[in-house]
ModelCIF file with pLDDT and N, C-alpha, C, O atoms, coordinates in Angstrom:
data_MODEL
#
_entry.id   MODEL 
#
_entity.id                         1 
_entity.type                       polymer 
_entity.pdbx_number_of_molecules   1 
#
_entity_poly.entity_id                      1 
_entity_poly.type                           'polypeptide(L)' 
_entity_poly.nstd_linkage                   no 
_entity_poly.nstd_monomer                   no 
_entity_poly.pdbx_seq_one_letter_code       
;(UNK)(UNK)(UNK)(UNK)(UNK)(UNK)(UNK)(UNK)(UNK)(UNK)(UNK)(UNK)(UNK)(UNK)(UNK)(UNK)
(UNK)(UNK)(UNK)(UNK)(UNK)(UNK)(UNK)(UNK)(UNK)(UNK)(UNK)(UNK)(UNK)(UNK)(UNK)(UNK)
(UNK)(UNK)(UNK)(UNK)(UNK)(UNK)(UNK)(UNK)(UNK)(UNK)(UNK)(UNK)(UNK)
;
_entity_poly.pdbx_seq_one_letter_code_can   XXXXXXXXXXXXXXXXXXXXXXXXXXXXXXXXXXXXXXXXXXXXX 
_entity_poly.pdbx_strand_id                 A 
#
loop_
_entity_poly_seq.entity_id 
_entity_poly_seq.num 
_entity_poly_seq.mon_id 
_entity_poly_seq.hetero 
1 1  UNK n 
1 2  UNK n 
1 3  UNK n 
1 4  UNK n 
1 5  UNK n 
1 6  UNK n 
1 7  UNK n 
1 8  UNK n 
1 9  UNK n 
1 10 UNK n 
1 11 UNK n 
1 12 UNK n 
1 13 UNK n 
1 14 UNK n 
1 15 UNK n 
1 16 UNK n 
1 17 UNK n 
1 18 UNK n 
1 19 UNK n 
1 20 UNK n 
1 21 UNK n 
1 22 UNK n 
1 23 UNK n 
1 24 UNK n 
1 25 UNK n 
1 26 UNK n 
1 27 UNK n 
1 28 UNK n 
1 29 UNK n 
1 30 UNK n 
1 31 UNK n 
1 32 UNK n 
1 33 UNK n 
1 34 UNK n 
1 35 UNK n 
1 36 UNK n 
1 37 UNK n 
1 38 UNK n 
1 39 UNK n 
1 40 UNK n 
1 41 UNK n 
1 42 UNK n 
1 43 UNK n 
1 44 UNK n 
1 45 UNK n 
#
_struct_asym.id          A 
_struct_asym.entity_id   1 
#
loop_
_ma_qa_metric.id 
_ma_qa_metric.mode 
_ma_qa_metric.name 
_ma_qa_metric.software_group_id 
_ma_qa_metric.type 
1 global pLDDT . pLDDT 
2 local  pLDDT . pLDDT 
#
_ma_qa_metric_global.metric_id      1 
_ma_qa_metric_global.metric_value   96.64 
_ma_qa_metric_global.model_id       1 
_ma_qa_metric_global.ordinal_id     1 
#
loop_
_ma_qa_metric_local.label_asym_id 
_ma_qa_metric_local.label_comp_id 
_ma_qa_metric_local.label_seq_id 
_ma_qa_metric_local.metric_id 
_ma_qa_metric_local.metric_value 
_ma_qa_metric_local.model_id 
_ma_qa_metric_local.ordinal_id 
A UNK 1  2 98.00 1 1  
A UNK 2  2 98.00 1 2  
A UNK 3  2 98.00 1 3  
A UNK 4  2 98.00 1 4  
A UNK 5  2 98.00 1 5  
A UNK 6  2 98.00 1 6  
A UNK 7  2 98.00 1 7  
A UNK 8  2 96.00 1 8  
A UNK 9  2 96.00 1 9  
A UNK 10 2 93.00 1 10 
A UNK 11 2 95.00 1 11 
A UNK 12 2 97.00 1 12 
A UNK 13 2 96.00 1 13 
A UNK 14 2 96.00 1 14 
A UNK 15 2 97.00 1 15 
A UNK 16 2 96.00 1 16 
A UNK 17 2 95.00 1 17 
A UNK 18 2 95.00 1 18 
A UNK 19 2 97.00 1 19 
A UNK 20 2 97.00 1 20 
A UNK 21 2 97.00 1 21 
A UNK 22 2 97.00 1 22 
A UNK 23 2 97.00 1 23 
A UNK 24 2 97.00 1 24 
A UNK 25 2 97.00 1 25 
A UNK 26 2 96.00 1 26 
A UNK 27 2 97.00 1 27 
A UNK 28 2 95.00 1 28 
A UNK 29 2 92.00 1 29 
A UNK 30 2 93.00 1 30 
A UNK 31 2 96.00 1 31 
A UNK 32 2 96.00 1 32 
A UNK 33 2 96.00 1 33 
A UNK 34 2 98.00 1 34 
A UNK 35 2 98.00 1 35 
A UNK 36 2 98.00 1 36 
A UNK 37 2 98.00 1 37 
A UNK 38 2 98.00 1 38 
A UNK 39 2 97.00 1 39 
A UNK 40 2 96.00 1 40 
A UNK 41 2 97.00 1 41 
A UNK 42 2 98.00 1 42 
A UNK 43 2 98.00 1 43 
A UNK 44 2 98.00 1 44 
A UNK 45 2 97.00 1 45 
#
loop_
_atom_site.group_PDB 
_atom_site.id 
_atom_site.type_symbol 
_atom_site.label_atom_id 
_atom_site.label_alt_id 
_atom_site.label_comp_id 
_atom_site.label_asym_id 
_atom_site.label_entity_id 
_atom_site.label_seq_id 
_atom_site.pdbx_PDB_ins_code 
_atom_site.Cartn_x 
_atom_site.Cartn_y 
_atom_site.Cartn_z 
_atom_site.occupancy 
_atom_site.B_iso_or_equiv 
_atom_site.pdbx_formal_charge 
_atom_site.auth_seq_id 
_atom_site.auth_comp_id 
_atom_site.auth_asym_id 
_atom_site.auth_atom_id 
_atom_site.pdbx_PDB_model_num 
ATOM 1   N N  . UNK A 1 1  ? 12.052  -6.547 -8.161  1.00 98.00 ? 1  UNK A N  1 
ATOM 2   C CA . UNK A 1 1  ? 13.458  -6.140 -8.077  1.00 98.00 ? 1  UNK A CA 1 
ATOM 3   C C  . UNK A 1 1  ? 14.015  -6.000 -9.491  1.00 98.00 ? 1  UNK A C  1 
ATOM 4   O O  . UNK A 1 1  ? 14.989  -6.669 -9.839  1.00 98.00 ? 1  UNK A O  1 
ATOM 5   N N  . UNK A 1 2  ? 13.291  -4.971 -10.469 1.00 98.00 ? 2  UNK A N  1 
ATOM 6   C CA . UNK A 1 2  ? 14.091  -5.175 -11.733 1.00 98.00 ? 2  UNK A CA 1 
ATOM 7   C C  . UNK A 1 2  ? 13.777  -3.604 -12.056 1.00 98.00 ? 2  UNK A C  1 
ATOM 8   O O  . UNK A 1 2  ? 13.397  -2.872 -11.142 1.00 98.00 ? 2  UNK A O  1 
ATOM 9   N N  . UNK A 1 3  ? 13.966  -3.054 -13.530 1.00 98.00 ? 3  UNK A N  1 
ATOM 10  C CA . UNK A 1 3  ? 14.041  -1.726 -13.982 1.00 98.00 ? 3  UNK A CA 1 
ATOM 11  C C  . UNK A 1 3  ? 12.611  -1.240 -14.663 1.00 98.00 ? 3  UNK A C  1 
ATOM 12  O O  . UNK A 1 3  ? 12.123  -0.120 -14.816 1.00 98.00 ? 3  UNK A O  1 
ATOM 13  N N  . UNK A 1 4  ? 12.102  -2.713 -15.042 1.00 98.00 ? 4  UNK A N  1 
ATOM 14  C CA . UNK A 1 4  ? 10.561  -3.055 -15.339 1.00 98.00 ? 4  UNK A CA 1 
ATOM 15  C C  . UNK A 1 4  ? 9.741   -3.519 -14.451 1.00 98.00 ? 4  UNK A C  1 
ATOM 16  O O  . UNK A 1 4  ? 10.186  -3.801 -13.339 1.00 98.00 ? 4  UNK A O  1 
ATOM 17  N N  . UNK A 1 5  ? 8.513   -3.679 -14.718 1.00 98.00 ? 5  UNK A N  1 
ATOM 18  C CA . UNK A 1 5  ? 7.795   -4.059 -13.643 1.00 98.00 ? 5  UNK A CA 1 
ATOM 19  C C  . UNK A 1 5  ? 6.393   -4.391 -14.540 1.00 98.00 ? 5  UNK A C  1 
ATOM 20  O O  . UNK A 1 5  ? 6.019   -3.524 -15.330 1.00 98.00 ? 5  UNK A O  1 
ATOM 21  N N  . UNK A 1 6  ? 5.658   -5.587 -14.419 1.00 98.00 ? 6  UNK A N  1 
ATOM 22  C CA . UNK A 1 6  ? 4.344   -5.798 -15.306 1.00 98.00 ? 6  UNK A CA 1 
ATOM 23  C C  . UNK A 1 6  ? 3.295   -6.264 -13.643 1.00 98.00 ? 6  UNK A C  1 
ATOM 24  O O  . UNK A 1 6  ? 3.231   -7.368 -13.102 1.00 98.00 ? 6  UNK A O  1 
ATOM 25  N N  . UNK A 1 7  ? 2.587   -4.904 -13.205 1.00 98.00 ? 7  UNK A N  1 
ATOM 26  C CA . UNK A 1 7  ? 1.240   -5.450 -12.637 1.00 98.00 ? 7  UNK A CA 1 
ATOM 27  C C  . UNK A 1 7  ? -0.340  -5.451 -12.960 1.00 98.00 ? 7  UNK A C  1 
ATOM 28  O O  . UNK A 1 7  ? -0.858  -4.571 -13.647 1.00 98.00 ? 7  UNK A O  1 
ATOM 29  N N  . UNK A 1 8  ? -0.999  -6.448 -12.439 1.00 96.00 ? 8  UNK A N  1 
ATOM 30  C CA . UNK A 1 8  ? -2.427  -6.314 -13.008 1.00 96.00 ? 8  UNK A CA 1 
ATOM 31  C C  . UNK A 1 8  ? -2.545  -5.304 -12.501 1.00 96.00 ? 8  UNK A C  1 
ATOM 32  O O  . UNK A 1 8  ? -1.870  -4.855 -11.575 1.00 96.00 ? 8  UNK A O  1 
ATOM 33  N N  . UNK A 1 9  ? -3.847  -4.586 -13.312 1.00 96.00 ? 9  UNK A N  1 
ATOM 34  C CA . UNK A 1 9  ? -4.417  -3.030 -13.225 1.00 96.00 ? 9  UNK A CA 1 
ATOM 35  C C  . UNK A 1 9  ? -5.208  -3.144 -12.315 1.00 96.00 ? 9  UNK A C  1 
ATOM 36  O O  . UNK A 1 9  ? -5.606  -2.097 -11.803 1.00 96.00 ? 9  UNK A O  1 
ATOM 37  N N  . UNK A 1 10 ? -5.716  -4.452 -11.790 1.00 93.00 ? 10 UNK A N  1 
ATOM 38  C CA . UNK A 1 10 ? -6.404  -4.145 -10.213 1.00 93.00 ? 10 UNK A CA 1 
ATOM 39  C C  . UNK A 1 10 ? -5.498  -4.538 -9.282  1.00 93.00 ? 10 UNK A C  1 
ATOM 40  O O  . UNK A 1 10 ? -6.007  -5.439 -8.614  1.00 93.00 ? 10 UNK A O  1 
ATOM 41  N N  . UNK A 1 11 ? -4.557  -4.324 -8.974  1.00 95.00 ? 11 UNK A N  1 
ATOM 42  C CA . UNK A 1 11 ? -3.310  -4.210 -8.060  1.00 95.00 ? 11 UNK A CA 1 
ATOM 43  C C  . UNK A 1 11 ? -2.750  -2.920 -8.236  1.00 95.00 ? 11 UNK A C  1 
ATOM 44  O O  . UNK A 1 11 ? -2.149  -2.553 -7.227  1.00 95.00 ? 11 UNK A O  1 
ATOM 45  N N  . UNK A 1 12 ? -2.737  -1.979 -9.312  1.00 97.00 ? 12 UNK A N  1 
ATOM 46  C CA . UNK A 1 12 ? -2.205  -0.756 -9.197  1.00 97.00 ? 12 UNK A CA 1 
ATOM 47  C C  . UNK A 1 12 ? -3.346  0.262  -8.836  1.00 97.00 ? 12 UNK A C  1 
ATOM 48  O O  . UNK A 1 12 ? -4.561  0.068  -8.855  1.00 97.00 ? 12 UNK A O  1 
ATOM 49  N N  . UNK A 1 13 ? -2.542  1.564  -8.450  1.00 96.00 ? 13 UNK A N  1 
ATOM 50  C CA . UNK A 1 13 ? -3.197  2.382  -7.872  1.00 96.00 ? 13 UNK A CA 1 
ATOM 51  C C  . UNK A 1 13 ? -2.434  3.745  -7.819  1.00 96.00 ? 13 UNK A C  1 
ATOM 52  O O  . UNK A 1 13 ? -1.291  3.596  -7.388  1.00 96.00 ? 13 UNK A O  1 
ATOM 53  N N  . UNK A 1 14 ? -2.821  5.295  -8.205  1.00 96.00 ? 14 UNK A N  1 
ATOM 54  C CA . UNK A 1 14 ? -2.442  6.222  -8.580  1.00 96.00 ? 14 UNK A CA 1 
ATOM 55  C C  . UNK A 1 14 ? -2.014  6.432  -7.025  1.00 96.00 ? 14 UNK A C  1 
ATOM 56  O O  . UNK A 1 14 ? -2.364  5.952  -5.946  1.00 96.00 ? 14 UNK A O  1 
ATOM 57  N N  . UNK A 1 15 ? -1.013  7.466  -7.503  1.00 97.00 ? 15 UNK A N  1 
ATOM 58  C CA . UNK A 1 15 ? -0.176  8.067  -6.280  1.00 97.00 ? 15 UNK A CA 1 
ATOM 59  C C  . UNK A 1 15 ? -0.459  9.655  -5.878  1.00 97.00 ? 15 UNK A C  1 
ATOM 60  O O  . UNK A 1 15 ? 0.383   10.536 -6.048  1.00 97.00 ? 15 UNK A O  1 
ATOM 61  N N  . UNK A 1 16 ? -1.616  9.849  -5.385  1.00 96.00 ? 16 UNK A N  1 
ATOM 62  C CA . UNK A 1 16 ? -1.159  11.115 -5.064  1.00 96.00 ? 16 UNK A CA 1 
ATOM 63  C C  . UNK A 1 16 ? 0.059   12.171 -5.605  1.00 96.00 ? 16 UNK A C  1 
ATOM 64  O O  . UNK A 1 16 ? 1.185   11.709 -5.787  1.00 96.00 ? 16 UNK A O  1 
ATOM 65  N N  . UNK A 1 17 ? -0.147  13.249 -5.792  1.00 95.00 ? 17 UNK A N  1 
ATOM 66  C CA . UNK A 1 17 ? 1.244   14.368 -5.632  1.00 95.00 ? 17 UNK A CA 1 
ATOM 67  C C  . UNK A 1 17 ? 1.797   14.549 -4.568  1.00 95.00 ? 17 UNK A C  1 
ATOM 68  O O  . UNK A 1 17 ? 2.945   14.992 -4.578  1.00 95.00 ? 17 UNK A O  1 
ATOM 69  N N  . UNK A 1 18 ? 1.045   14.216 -3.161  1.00 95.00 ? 18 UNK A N  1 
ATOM 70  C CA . UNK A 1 18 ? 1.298   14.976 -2.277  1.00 95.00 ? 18 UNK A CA 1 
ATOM 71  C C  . UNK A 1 18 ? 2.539   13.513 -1.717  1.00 95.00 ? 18 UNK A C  1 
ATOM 72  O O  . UNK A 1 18 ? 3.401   13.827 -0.897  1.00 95.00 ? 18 UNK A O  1 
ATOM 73  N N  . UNK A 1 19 ? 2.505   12.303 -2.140  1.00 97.00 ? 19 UNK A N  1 
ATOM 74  C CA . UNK A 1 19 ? 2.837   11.028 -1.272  1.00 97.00 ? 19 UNK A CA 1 
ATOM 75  C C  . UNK A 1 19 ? 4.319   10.765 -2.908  1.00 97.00 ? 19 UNK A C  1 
ATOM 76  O O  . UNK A 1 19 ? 4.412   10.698 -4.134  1.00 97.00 ? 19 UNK A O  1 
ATOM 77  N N  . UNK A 1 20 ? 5.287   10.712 -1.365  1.00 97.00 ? 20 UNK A N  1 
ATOM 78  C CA . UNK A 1 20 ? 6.384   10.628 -2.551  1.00 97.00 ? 20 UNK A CA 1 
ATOM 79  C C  . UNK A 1 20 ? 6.467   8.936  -2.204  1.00 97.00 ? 20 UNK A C  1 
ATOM 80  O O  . UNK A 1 20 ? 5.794   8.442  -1.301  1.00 97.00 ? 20 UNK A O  1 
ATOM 81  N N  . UNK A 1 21 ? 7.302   8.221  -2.976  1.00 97.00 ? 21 UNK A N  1 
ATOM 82  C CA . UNK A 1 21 ? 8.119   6.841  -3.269  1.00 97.00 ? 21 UNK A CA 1 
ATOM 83  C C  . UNK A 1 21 ? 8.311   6.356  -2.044  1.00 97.00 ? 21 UNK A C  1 
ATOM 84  O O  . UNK A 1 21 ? 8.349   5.125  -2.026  1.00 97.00 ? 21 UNK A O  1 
ATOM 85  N N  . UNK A 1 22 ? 8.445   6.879  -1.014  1.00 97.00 ? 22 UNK A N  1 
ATOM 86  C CA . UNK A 1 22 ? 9.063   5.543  -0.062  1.00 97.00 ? 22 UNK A CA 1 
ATOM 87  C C  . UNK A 1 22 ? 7.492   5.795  0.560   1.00 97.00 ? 22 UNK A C  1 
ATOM 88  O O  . UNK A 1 22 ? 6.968   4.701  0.769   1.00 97.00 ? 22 UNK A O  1 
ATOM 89  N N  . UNK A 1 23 ? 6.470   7.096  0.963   1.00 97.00 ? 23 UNK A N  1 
ATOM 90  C CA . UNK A 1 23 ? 5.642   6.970  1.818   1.00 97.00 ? 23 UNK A CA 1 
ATOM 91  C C  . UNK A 1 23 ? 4.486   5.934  0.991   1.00 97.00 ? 23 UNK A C  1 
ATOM 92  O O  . UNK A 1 23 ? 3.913   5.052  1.631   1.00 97.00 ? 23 UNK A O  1 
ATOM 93  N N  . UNK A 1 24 ? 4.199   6.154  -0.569  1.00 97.00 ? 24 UNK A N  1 
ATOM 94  C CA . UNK A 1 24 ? 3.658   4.889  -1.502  1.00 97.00 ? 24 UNK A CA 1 
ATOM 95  C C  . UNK A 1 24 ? 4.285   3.440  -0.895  1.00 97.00 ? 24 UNK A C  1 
ATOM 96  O O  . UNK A 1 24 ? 3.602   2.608  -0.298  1.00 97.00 ? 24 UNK A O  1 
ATOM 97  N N  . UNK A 1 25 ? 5.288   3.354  -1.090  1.00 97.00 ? 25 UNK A N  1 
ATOM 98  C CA . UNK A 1 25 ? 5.675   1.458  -0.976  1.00 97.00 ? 25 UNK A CA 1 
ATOM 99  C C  . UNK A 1 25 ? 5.708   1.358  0.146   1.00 97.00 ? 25 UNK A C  1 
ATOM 100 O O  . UNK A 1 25 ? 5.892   0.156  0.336   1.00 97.00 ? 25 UNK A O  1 
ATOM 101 N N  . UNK A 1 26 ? 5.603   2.223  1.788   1.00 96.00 ? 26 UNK A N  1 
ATOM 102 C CA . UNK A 1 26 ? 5.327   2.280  2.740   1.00 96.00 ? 26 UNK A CA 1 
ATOM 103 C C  . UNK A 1 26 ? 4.302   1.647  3.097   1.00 96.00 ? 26 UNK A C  1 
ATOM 104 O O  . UNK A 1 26 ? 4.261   0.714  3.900   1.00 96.00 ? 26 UNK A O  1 
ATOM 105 N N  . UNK A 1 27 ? 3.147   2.284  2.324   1.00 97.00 ? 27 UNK A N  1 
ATOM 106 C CA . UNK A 1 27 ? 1.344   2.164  2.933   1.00 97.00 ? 27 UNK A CA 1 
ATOM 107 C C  . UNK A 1 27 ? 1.046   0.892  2.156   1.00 97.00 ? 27 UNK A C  1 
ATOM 108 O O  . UNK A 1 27 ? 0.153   0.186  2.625   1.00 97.00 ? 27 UNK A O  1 
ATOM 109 N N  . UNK A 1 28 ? 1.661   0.476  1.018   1.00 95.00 ? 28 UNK A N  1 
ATOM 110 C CA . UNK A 1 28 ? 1.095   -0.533 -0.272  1.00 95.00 ? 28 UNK A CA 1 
ATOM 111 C C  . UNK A 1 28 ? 0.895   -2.109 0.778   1.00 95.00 ? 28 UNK A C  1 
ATOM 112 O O  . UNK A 1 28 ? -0.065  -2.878 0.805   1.00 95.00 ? 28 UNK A O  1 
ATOM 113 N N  . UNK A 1 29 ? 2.131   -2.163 1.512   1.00 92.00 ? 29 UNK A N  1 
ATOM 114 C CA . UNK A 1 29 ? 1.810   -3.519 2.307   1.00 92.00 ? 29 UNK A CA 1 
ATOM 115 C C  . UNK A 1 29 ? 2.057   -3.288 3.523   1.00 92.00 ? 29 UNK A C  1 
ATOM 116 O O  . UNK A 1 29 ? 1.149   -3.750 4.213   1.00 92.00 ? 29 UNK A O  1 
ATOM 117 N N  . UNK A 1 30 ? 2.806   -2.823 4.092   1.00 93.00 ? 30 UNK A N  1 
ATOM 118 C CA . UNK A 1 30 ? 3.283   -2.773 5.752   1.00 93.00 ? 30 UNK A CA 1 
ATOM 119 C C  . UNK A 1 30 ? 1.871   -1.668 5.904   1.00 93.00 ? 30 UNK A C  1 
ATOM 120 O O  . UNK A 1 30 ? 0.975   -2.182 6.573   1.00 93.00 ? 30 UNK A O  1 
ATOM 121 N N  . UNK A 1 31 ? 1.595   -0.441 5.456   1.00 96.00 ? 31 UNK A N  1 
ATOM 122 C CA . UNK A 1 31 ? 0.614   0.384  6.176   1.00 96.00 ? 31 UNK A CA 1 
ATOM 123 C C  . UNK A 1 31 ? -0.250  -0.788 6.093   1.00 96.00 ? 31 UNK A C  1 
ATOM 124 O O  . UNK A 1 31 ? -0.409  -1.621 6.985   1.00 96.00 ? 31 UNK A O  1 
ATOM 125 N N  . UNK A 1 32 ? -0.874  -0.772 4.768   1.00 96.00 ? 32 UNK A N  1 
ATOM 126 C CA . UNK A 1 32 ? -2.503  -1.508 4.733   1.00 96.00 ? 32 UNK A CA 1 
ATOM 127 C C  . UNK A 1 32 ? -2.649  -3.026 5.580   1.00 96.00 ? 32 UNK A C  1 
ATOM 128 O O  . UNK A 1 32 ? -3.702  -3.550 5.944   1.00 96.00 ? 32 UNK A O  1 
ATOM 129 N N  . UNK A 1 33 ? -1.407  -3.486 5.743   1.00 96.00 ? 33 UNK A N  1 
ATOM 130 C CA . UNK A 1 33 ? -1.163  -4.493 6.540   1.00 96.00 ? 33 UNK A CA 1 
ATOM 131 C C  . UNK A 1 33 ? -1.426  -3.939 8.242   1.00 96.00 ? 33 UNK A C  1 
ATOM 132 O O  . UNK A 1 33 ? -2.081  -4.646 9.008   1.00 96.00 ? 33 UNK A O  1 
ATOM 133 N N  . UNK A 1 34 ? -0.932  -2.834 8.618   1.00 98.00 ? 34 UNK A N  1 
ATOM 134 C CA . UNK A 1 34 ? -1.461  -2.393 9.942   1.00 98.00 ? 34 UNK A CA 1 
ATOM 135 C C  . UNK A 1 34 ? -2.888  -1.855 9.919   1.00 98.00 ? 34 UNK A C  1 
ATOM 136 O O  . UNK A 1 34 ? -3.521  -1.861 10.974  1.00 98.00 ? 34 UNK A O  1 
ATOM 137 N N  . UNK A 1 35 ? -3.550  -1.305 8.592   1.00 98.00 ? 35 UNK A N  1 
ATOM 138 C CA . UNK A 1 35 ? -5.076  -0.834 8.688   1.00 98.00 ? 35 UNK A CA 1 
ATOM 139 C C  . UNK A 1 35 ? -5.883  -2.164 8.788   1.00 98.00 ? 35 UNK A C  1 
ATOM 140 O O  . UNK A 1 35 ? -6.750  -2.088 9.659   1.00 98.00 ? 35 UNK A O  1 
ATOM 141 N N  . UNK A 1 36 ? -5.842  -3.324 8.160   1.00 98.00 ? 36 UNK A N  1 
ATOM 142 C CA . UNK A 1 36 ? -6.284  -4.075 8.308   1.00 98.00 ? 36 UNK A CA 1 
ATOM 143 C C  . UNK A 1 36 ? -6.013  -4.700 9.670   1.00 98.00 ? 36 UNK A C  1 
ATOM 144 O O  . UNK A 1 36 ? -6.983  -4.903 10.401  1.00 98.00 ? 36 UNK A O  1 
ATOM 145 N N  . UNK A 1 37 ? -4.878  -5.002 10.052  1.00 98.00 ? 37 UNK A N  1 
ATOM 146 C CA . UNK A 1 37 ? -4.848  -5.333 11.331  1.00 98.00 ? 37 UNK A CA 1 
ATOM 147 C C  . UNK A 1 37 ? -5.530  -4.954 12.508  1.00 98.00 ? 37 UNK A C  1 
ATOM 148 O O  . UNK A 1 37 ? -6.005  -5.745 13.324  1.00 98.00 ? 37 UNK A O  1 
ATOM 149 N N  . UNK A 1 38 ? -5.573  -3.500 12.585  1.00 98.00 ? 38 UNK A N  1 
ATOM 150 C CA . UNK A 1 38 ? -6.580  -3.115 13.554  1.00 98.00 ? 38 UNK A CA 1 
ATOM 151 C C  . UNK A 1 38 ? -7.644  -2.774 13.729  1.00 98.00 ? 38 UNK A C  1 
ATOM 152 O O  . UNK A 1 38 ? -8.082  -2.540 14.856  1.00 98.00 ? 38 UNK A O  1 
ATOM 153 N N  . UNK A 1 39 ? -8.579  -2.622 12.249  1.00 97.00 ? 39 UNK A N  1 
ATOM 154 C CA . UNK A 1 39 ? -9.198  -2.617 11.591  1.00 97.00 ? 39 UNK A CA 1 
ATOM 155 C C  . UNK A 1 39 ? -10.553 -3.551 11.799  1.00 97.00 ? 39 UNK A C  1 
ATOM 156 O O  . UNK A 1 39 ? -11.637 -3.359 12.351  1.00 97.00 ? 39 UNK A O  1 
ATOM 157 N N  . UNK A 1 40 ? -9.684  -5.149 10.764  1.00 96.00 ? 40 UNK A N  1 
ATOM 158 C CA . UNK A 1 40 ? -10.371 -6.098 10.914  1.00 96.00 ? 40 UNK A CA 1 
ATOM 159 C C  . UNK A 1 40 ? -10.023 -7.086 11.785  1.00 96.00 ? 40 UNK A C  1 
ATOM 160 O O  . UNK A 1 40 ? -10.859 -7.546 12.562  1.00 96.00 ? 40 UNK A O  1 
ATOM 161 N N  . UNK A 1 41 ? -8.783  -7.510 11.752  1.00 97.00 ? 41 UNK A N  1 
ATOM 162 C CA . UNK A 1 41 ? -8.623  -8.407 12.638  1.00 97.00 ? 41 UNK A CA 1 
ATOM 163 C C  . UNK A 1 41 ? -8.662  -8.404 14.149  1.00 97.00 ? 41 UNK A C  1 
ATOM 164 O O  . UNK A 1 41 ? -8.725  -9.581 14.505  1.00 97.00 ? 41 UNK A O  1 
ATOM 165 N N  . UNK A 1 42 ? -8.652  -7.624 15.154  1.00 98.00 ? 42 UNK A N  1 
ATOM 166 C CA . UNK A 1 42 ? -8.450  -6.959 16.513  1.00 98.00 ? 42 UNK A CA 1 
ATOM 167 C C  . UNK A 1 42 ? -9.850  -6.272 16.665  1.00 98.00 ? 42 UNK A C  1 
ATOM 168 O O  . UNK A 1 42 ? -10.583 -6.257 17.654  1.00 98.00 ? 42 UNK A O  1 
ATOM 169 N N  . UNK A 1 43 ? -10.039 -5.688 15.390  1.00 98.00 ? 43 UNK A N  1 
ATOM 170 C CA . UNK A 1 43 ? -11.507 -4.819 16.006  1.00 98.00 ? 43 UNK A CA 1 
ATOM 171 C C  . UNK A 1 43 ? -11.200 -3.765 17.137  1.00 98.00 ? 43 UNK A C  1 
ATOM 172 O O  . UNK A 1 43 ? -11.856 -3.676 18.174  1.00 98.00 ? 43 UNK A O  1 
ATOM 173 N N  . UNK A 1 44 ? -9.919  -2.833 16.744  1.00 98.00 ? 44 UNK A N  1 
ATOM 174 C CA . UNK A 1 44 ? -9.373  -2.200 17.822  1.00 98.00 ? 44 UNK A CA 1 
ATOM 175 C C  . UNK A 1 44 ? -10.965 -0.716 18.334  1.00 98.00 ? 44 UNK A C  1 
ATOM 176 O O  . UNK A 1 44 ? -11.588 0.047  17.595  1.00 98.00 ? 44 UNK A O  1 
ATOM 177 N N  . UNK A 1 45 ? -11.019 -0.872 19.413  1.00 97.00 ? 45 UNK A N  1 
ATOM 178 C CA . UNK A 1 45 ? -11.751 0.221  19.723  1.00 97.00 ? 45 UNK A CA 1 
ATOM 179 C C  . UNK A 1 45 ? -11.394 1.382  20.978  1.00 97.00 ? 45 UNK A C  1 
ATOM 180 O O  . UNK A 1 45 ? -12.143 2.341  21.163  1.00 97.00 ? 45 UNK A O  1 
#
């Protein structure tokens, strides 16, 4: 929540052109939080 921001370089990750700002901070935890969910945890088939 600031104007700066310091993350480790294995936590960042390039953004596409095609993926604007909200669909990025979208997928970063709530998506990958549902890929994993059904993913690994559920084993959805």
């Amino acid at each position: 929540y600031a104007e700066k921001a310091v993350a480790p370089e294995a936590l960042a990750w390039d953004v596409p052109d095609a993926i604007d700002d909200l669909t990025a901070l979208g997928m970063i935890v709530q998506g990958a939080s549902a890929w994993v969910l059904l993913r690994r945890s559920v084993h959805l088939e």
